[in-house]
N, C-alpha and C. Protein backbone atom coordinates (compact mmCIF):
# COMPACT_ATOMS: atom_id res chain seq x y z
N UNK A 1 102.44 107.21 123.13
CA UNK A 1 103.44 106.54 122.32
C UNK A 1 102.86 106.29 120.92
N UNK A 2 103.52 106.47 120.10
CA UNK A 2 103.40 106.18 118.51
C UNK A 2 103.21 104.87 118.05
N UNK A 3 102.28 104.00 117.56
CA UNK A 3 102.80 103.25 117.24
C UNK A 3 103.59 103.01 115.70
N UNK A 4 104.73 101.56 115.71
CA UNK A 4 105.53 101.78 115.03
C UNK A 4 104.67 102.11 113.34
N UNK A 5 105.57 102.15 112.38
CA UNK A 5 105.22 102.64 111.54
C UNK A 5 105.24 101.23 110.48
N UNK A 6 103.99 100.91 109.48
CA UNK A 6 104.21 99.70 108.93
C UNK A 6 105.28 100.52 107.27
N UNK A 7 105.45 99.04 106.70
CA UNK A 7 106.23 99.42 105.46
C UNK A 7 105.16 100.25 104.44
N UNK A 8 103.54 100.02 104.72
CA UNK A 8 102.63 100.93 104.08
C UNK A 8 102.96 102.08 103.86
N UNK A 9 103.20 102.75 105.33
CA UNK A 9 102.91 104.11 106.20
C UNK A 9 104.61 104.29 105.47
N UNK A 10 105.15 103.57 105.22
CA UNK A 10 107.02 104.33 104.65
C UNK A 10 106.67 104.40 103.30
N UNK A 11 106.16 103.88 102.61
CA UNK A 11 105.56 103.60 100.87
C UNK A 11 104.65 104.97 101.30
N UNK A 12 103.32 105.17 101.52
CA UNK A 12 102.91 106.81 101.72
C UNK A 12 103.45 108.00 101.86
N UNK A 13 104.99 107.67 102.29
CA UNK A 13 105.45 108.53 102.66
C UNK A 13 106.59 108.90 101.92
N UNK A 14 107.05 107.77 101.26
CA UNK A 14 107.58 108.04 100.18
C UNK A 14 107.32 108.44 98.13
N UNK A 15 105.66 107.84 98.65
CA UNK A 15 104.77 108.79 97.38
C UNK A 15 104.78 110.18 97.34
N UNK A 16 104.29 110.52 99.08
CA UNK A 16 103.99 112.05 99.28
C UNK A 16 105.09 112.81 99.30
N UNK A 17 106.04 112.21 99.60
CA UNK A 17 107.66 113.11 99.25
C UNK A 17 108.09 113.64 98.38
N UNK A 18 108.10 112.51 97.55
CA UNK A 18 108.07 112.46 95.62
C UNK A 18 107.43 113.36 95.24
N UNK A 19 105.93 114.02 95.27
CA UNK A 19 105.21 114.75 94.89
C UNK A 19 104.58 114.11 93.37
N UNK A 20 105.11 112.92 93.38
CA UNK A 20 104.38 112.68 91.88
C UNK A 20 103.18 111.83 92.08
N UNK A 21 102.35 111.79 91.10
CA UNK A 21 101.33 111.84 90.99
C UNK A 21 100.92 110.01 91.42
N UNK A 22 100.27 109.44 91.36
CA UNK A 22 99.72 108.08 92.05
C UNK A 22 100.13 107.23 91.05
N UNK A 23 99.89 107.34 89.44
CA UNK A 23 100.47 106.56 88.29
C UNK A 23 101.45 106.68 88.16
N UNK A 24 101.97 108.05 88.44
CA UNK A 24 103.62 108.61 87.78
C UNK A 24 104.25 107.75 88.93
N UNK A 25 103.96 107.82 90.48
CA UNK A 25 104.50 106.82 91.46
C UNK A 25 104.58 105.80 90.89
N UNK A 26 103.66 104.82 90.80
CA UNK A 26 103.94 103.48 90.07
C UNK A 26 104.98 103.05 89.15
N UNK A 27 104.57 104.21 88.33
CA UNK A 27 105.68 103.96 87.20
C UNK A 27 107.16 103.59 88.08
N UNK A 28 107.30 104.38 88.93
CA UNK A 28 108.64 104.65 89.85
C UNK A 28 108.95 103.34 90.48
N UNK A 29 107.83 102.72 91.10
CA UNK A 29 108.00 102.06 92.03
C UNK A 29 107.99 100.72 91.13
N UNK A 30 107.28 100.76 90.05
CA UNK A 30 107.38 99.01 89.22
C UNK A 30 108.81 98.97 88.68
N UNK A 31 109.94 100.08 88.08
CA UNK A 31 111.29 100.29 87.62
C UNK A 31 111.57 99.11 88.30
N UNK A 32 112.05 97.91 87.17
CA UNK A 32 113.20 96.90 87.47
C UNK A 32 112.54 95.47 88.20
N UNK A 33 111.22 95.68 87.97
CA UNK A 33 110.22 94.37 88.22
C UNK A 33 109.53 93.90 87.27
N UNK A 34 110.03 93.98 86.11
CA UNK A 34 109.42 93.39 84.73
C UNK A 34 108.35 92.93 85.24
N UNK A 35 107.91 91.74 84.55
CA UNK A 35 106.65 91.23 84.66
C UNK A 35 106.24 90.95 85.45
N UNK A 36 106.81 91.16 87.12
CA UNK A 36 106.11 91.03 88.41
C UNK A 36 105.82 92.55 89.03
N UNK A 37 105.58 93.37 87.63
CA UNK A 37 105.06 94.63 88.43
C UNK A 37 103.87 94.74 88.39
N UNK A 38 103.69 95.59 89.64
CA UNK A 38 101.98 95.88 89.98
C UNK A 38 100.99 96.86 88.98
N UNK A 39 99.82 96.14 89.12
CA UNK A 39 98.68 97.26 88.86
C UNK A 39 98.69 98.74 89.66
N UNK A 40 97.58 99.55 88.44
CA UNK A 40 97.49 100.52 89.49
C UNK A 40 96.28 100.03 91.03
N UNK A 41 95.65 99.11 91.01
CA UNK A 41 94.77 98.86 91.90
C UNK A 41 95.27 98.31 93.29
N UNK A 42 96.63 97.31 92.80
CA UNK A 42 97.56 96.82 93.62
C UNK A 42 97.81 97.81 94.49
N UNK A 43 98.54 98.97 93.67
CA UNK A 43 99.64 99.66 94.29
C UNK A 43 98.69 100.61 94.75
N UNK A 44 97.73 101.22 94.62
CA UNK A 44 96.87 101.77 95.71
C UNK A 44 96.05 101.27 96.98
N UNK A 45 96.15 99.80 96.86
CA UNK A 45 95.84 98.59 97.94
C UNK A 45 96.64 98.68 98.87
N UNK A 46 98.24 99.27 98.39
CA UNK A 46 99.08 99.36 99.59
C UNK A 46 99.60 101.00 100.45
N UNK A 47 98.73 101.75 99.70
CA UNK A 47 98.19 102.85 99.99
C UNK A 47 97.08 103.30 100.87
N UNK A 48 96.23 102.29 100.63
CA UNK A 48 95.18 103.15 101.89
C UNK A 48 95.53 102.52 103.27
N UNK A 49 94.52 103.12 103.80
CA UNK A 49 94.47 102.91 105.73
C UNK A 49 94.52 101.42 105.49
N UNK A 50 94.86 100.88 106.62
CA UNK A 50 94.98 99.48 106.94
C UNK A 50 94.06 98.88 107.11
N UNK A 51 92.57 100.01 107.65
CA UNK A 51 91.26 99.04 108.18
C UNK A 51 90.49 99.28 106.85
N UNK A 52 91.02 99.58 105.98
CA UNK A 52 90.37 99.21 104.48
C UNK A 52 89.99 98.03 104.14
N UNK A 53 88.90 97.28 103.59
CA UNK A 53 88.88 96.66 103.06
C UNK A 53 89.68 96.07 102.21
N UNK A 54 89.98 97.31 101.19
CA UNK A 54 91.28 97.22 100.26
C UNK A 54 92.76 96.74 100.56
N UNK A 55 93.13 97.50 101.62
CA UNK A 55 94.28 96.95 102.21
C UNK A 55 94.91 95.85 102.07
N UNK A 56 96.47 95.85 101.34
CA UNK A 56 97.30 94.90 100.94
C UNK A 56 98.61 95.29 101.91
N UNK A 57 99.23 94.20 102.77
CA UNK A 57 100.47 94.90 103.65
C UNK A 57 101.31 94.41 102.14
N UNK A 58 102.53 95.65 102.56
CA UNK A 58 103.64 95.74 101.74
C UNK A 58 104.88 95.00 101.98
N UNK A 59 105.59 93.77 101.51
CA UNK A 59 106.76 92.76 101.94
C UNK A 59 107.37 94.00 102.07
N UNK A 60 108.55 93.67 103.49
CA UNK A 60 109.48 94.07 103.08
C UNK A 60 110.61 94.37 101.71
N UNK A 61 110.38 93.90 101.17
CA UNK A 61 111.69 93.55 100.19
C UNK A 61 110.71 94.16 99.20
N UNK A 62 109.81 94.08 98.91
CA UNK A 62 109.44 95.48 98.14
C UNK A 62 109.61 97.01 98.66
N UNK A 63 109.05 97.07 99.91
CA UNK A 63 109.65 97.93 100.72
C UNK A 63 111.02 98.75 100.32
N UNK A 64 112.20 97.79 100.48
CA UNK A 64 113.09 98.38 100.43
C UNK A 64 113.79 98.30 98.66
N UNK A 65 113.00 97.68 97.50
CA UNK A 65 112.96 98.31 96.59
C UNK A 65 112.31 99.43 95.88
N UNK A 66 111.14 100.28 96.90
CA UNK A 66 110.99 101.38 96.87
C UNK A 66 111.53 102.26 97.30
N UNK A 67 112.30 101.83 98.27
CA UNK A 67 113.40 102.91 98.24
C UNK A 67 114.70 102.98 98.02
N UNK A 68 115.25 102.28 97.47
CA UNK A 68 116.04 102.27 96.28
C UNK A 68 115.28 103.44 95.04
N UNK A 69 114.06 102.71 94.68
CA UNK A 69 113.77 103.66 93.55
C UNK A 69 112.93 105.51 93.64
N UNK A 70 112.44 105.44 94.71
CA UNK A 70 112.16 106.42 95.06
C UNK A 70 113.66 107.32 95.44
N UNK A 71 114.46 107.00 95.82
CA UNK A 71 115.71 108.21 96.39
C UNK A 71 115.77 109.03 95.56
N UNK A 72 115.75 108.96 94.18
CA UNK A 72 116.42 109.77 93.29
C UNK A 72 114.71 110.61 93.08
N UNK A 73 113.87 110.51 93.31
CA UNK A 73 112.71 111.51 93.09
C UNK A 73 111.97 112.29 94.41
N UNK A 74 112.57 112.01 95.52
CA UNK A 74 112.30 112.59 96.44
C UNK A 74 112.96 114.09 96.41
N UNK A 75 112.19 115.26 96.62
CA UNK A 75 112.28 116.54 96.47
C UNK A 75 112.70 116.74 97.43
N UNK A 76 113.99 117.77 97.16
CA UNK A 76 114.79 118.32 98.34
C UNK A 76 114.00 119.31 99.42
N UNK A 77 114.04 119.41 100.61
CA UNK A 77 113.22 120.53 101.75
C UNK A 77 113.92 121.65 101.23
């Protein structure tokens, strides 16, 4: 059995979809969070493996304002 998938592992997966690049992501993903948008250090915190040191879990509700902003850059199959 799989286990479930965190909002990280949907944010990875919606970088790697995109095909854009780790900054050019950001750029994407800070759209419409003025001054509560992230670093690039942040937003790769919620990028790596979980047993990272680094590791930051991702709120929901950012979550699902990445995908809001990601839809429109995700590359068609």
């Amino acid at each position: 059995m799989n286990p479930a998938k965190t909002n990280n592992d949907r944010l990875r997966e919606l970088v790697e979809a995109s095909g854009l690049s780790q900054p050019a992501a950001l750029a994407v993903f800070n759209l419409g969070l003025g001054p509560a948008a992230y670093s690039i250090n942040t937003f790769k915190a919620f990028l790596v493996r979980a047993d990272s040191p680094k590791f930051r879990p991702l709120k929901d509700e950012l979550l699902a304002h990445a995908e809001k902003n990601f839809k429109q850059h995700i590359k068609a199959s």
